[in-house]
Protein backbone atom coordinates (compact mmCIF):
# COMPACT_ATOMS: atom_id res chain seq x y z
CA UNK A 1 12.35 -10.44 -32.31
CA UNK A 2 8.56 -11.03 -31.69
CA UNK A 3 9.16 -12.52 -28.16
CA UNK A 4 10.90 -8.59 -27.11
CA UNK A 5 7.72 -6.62 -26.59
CA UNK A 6 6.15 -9.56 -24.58
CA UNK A 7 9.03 -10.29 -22.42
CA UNK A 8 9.99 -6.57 -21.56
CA UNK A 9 5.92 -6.26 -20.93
CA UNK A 10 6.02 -9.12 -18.54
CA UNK A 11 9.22 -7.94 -16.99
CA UNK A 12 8.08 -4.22 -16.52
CA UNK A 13 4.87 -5.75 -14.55
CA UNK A 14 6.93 -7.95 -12.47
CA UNK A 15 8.84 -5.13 -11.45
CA UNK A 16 5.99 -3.18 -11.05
CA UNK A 17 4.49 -5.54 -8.63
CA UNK A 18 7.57 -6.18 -6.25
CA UNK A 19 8.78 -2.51 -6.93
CA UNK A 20 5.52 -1.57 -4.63
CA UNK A 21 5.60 -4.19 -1.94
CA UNK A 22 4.89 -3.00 1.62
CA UNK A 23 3.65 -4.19 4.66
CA UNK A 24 0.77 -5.66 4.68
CA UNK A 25 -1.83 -6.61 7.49
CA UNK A 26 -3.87 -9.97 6.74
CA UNK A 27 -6.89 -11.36 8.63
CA UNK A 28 -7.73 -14.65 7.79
CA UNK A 29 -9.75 -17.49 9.09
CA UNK A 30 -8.20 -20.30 10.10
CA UNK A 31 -8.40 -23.71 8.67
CA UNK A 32 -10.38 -21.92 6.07
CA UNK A 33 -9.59 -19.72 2.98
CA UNK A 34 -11.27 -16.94 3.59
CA UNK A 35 -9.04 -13.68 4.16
CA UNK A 36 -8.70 -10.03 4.22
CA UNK A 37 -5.70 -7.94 3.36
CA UNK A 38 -5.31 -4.26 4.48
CA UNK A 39 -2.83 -2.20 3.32
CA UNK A 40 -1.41 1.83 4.04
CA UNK A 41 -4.29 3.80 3.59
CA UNK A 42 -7.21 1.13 4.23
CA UNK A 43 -9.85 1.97 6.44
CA UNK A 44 -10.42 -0.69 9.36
CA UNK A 45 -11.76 -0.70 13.41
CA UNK A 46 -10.30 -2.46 15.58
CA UNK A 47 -10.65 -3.70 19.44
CA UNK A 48 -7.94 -3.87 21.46
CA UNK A 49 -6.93 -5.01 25.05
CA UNK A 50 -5.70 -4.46 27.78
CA UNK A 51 -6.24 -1.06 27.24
CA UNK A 52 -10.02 -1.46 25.81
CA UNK A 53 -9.79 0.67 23.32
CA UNK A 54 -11.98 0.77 19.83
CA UNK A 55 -10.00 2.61 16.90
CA UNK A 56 -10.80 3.10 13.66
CA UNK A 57 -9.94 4.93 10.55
CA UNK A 58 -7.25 4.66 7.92
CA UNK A 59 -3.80 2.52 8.42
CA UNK A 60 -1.28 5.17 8.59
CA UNK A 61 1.79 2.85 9.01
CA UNK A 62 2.20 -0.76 9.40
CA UNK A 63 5.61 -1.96 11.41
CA UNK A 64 6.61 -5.62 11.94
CA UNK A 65 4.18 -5.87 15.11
CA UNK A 66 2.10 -3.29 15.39
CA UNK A 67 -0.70 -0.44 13.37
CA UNK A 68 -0.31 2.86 13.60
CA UNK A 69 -3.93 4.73 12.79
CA UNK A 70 -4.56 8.08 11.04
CA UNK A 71 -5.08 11.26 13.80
CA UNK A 72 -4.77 8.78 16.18
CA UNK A 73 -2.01 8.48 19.43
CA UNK A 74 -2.33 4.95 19.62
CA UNK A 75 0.26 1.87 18.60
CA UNK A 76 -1.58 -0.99 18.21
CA UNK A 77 0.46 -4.01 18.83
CA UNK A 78 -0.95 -7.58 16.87
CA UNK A 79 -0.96 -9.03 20.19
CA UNK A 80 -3.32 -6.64 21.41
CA UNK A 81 -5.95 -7.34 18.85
CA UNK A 82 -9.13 -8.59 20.33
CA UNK A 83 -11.62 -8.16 17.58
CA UNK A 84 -11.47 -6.54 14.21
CA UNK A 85 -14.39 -5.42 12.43
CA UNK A 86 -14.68 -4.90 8.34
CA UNK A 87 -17.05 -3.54 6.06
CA UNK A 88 -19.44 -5.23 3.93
CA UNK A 89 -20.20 -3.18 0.84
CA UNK A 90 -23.64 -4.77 0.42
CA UNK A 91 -25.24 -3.92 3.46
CA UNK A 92 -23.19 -0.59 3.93
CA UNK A 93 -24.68 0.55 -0.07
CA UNK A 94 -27.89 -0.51 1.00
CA UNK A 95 -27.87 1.53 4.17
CA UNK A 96 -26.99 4.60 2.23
CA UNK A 97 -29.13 4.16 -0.39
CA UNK A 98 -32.02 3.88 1.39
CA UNK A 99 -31.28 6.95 3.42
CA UNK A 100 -30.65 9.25 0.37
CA UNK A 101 -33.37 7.89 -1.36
CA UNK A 102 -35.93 8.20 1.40
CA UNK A 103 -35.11 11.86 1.97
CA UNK A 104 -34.71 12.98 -1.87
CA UNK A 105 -38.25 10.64 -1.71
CA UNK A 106 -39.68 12.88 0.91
CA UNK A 107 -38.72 15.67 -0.41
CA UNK A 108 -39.26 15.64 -4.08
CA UNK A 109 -42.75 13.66 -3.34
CA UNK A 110 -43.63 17.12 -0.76
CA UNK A 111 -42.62 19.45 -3.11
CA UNK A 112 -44.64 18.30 -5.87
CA UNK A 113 -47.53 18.21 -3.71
CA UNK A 114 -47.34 21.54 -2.16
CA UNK A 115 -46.65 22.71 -5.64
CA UNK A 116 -49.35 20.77 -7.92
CA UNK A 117 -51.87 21.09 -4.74
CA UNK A 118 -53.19 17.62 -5.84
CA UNK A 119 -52.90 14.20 -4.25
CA UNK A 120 -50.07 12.09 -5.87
CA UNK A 121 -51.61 8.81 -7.81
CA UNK A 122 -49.82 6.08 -6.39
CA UNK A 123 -48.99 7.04 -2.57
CA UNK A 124 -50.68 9.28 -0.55
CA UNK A 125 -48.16 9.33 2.35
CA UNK A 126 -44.88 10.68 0.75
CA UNK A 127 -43.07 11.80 4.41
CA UNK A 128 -44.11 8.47 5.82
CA UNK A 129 -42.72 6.54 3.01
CA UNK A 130 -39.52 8.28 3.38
CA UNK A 131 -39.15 8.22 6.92
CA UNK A 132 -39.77 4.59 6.75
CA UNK A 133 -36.48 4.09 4.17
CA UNK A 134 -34.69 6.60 6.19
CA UNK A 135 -35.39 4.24 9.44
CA UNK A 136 -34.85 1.17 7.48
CA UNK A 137 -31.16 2.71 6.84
CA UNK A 138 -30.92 2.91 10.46
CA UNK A 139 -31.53 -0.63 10.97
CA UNK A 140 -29.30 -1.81 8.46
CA UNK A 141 -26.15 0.09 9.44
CA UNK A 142 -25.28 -2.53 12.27
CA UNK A 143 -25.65 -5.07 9.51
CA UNK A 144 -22.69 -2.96 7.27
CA UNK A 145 -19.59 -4.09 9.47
CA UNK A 146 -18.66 -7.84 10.06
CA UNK A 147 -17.20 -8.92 13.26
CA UNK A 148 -13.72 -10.84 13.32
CA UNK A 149 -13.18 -12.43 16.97
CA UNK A 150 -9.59 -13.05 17.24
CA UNK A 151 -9.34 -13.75 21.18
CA UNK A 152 -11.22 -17.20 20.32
CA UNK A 153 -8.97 -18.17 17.59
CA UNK A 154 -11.19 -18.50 15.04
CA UNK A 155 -9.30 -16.02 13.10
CA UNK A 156 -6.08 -14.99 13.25
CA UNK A 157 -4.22 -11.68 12.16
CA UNK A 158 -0.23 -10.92 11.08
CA UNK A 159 1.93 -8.44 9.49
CA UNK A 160 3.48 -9.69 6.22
CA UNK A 161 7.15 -8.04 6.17
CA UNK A 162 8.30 -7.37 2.83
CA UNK A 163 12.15 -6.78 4.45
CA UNK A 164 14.17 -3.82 2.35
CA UNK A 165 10.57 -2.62 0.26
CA UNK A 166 8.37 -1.41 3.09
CA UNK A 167 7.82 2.26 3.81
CA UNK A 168 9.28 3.43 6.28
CA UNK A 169 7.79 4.63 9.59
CA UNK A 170 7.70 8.40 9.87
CA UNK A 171 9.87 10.62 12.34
């Protein structure tokens, strides 16, 4: 009678986790274990040929060979895909960061200046300062996206079916 609760728990979870199976669009490096799943709803950009075309935005629908994006008329085939680019958080929280925090810098440090009519203690410069992190962001944002080149064959990229549990595609 103890073993009930734990094995209905564990069965609920397993059908929890094949109950919501879908499609699912992996990128992964090959002879290596490093990969990337995206699923309905996850932002990605994309390069593909022979049409050179860049999309990006969120997955709207994944089929057995191809991506359909959000507000966007393009099908995306696999076989198309040149490059695909993903974000790293690091670089991407860093860019943003410095950005809001040079302006609220600039700002806050001007006000407090204009209103206290004395120099501040520690830096003299407050607009400088900020429009230095605010340029910093700038330089960092090329750094928040990594590049994936698939036409080399370094890495390759596939639909996982999940035949009977994937949405379907939209009329």
């Amino acid at each position: 009678m103890k073993m009930l609760p734990k094995y209905l728990t564990f069965l609920f979870l397993l059908l929890f986790v094949f109950g919501s199976a879908q499609n699912v669009l992996i990128l992964e490096k090959a002879n290596k274990r490093k990969l990337f799943k995206f699923k309905e709803g996850d932002r990605i950009k994309i390069y593909a040929e022979p049409d050179s075309i860049f999309v990006s935005g969120r997955i709207a629908y994944l089929t057995d060979s191809s991506i359909y994006f959000e507000n966007s008329p393009y099908e995306i085939r696999i076989s198309q895909v040149q490059v695909a680019y993903t974000p790293r958080w690091g670089f991407g929280f860093l860019s943003e960061l410095f950005f809001k925090g040079g302006i609220g810098y600039a700002l806050v440090a001007g006000a407090n200046r204009a209103i206290s009519g004395d120099q501040p203690d520690l830096l003299k410069y407050p607009i400088l300062i900020g429009a230095g992190l605010v340029a910093t962001s700038f330089l960092i944002k090329p750094l928040a996206t990594h590049k994936h080149k698939i036409y080399d064959h370094s890495w390759r990229i596939a639909i996982l079916d999940f035949p009977g549990m994937a949405l379907q595609k939209p009329q």
